[in-house]
Protein backbone atom coordinates (compact mmCIF):
# COMPACT_ATOMS: atom_id res chain seq x y z
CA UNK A 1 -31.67 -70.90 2.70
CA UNK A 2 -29.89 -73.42 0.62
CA UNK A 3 -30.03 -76.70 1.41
CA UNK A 4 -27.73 -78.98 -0.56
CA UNK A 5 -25.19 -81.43 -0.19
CA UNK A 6 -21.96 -78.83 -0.90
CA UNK A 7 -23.76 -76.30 1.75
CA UNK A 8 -24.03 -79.15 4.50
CA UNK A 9 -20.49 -80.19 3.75
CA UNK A 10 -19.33 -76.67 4.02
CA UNK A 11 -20.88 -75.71 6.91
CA UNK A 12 -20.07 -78.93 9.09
CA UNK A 13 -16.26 -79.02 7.84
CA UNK A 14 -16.60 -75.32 8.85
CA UNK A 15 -18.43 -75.10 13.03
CA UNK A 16 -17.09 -78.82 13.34
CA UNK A 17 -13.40 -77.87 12.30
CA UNK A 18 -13.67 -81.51 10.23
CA UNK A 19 -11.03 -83.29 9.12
CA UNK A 20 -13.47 -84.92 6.71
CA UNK A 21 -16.55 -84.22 5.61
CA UNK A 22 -19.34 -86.62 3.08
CA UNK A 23 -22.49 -85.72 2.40
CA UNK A 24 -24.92 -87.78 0.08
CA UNK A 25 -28.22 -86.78 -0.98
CA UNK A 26 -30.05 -89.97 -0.43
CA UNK A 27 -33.64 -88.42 -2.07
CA UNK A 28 -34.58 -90.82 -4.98
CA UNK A 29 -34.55 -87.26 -7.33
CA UNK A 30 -32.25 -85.63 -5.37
CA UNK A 31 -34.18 -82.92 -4.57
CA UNK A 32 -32.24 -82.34 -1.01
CA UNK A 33 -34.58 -83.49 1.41
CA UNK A 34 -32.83 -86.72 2.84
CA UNK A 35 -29.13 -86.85 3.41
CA UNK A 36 -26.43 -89.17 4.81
CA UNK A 37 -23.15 -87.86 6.46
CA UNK A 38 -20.20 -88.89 7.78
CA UNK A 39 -17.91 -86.30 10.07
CA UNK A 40 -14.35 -86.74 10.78
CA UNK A 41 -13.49 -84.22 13.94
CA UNK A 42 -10.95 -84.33 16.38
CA UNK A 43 -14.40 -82.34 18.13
CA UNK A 44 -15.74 -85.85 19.13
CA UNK A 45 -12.61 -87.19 20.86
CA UNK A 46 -13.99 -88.12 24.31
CA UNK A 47 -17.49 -87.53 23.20
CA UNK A 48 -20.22 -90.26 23.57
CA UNK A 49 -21.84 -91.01 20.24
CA UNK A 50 -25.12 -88.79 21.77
CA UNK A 51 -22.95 -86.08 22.46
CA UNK A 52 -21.46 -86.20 19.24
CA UNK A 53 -24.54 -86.18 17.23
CA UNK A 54 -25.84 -83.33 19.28
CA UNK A 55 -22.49 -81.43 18.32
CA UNK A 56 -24.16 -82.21 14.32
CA UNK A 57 -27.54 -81.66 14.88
CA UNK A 58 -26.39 -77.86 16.74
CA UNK A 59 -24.38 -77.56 13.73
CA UNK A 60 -27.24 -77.99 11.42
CA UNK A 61 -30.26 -76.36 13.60
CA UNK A 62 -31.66 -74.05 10.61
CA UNK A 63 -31.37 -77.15 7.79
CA UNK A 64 -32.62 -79.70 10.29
CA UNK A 65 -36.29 -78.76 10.48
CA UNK A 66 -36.46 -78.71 6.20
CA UNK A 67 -34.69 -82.26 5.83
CA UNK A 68 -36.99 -85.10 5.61
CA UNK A 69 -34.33 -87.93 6.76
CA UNK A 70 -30.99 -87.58 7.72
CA UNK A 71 -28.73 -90.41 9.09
CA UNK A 72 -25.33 -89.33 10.49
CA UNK A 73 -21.52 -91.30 11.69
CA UNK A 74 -19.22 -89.31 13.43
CA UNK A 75 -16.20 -90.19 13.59
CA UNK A 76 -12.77 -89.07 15.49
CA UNK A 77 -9.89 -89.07 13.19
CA UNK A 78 -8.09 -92.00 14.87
CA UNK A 79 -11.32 -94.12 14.09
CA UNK A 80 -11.58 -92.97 10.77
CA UNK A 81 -7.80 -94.10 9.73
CA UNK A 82 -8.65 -97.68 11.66
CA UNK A 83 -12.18 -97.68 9.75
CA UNK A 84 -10.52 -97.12 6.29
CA UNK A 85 -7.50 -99.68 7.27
CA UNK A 86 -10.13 -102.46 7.12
């Protein structure tokens, strides 16, 4: 399995039919074992933030166990325009 930034992003933009996808490797040598996100869906409209993350963490099931840290924002795509507006 590959486990890099470009095969998170794909594969949330992907299952979570994103809007927008980031993914950061946040590893000191960027050896892909701590990552930030941030999901744009139209997925998590009515969605508690729990709920939400749950949708991610399904998403991710088979990277989950092999990444060390991973801190996640999720986003619908109304919150996303306001959160860029600011």
């Amino acid at each position: 399995m590959e486990l890099s930034a470009c095969s998170l992003r794909d594969k949330l933009r992907r299952d979570l039919e994103a809007d927008h996808v980031e993914v950061e490797d946040t590893t000191l040598n960027r050896c892909a074992t701590s990552f930030r996100v941030l999901v744009v869906s139209t997925k998590f409209e009515g969605k508690s933030l729990l709920q939400r993350h749950r949708l991610v963490n399904e998403c991710l099931a088979e990277e989950l166990p092999h990444i060390h840290a991973f801190e996640q924002k999720t986003l619908t795509p109304e919150q996303w325009t306001r959160e860029r507006q600011k």
